[in-house]
Protein backbone atom coordinates (compact mmCIF):
# COMPACT_ATOMS: atom_id res chain seq x y z
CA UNK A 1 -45.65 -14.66 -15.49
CA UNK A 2 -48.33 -15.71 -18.12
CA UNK A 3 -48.34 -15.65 -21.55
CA UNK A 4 -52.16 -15.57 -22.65
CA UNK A 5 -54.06 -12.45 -22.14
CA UNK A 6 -57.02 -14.28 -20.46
CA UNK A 7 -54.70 -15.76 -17.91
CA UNK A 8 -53.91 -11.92 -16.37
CA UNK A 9 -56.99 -12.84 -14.41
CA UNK A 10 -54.59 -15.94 -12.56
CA UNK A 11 -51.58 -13.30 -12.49
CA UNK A 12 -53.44 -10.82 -10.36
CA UNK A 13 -54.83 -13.39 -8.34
CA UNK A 14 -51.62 -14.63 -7.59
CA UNK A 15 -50.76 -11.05 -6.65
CA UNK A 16 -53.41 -10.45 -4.52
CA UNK A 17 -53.48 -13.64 -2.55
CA UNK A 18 -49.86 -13.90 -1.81
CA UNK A 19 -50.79 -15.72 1.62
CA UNK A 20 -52.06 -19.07 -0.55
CA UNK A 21 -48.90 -21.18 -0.98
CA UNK A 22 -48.39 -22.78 -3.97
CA UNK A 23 -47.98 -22.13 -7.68
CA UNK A 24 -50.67 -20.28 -10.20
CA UNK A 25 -49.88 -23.16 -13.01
CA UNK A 26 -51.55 -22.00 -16.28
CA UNK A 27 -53.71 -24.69 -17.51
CA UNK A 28 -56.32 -25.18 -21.03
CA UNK A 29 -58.53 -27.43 -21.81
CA UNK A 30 -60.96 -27.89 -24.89
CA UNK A 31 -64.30 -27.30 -22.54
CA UNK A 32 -65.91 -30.19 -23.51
CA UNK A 33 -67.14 -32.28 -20.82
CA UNK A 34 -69.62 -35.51 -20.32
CA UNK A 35 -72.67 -34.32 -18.29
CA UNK A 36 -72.18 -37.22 -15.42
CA UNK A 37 -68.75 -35.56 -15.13
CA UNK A 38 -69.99 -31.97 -14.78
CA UNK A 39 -72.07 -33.61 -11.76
CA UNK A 40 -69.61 -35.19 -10.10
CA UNK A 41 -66.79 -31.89 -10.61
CA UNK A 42 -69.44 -29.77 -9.29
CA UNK A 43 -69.88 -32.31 -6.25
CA UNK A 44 -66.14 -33.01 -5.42
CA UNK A 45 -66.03 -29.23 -5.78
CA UNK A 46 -68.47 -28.13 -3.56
CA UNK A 47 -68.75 -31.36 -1.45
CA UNK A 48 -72.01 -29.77 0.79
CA UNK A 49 -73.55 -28.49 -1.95
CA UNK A 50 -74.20 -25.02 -0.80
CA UNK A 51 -72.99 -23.45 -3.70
CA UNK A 52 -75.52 -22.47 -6.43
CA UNK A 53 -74.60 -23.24 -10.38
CA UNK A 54 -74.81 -20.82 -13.07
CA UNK A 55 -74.48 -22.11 -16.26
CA UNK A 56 -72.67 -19.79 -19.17
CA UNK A 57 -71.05 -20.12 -21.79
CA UNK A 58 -73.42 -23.18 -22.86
CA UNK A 59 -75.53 -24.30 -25.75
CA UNK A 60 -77.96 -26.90 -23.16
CA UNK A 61 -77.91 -24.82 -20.25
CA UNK A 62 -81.44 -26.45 -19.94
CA UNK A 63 -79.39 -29.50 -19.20
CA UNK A 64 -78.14 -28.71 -16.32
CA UNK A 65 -81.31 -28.93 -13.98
CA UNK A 66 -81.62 -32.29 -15.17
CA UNK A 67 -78.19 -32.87 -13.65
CA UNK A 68 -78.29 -30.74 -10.32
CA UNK A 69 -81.24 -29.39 -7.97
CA UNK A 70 -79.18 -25.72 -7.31
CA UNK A 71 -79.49 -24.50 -10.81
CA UNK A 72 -79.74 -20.83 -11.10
CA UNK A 73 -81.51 -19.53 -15.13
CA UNK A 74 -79.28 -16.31 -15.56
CA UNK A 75 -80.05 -14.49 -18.91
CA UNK A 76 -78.10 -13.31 -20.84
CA UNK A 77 -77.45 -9.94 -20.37
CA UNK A 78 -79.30 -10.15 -16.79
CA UNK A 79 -77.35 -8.82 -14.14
CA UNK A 80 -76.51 -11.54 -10.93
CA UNK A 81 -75.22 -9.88 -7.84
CA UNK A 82 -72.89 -12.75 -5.79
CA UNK A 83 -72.36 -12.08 -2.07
């Protein structure tokens, strides 16, 4: 179904959520991002704002508090359970 090796995580997925209609469409982009946009994705993404933010795989993580009030400071290497 997918070509990239980091997209198996999308195949399986797709293979264990067989009751979600639709397509798994694979997808890049370059990961960079204006911070006003990162607000408002987060936003329309979690419209309540219930959800808490990690940030990873980031230079300014210390940005992002700046941006949002539900910023959680995960180290690396620090173990986060989600529930």
């Amino acid at each position: 179904m997918f070509g990239c090796s980091l997209c198996r995580i999308a195949e399986q997925a797709a293979l264990q959520c067989p009751e979600v209609a639709g397509d798994f469409i694979q997808a890049h982009t370059s990961g960079h991002i204006f911070p006003a946009h990162v607000a408002a994705f987060l936003d329309r993404l979690d419209p309540h704002q219930t959800a808490r933010i990690l940030p990873i795989h980031t230079f300014h993580k210390d940005r992002f508090p700046k941006l949002l009030d539900r910023v959680e400071d995960v180290r690396d290497g620090e173990v986060y359970e989600v529930v």
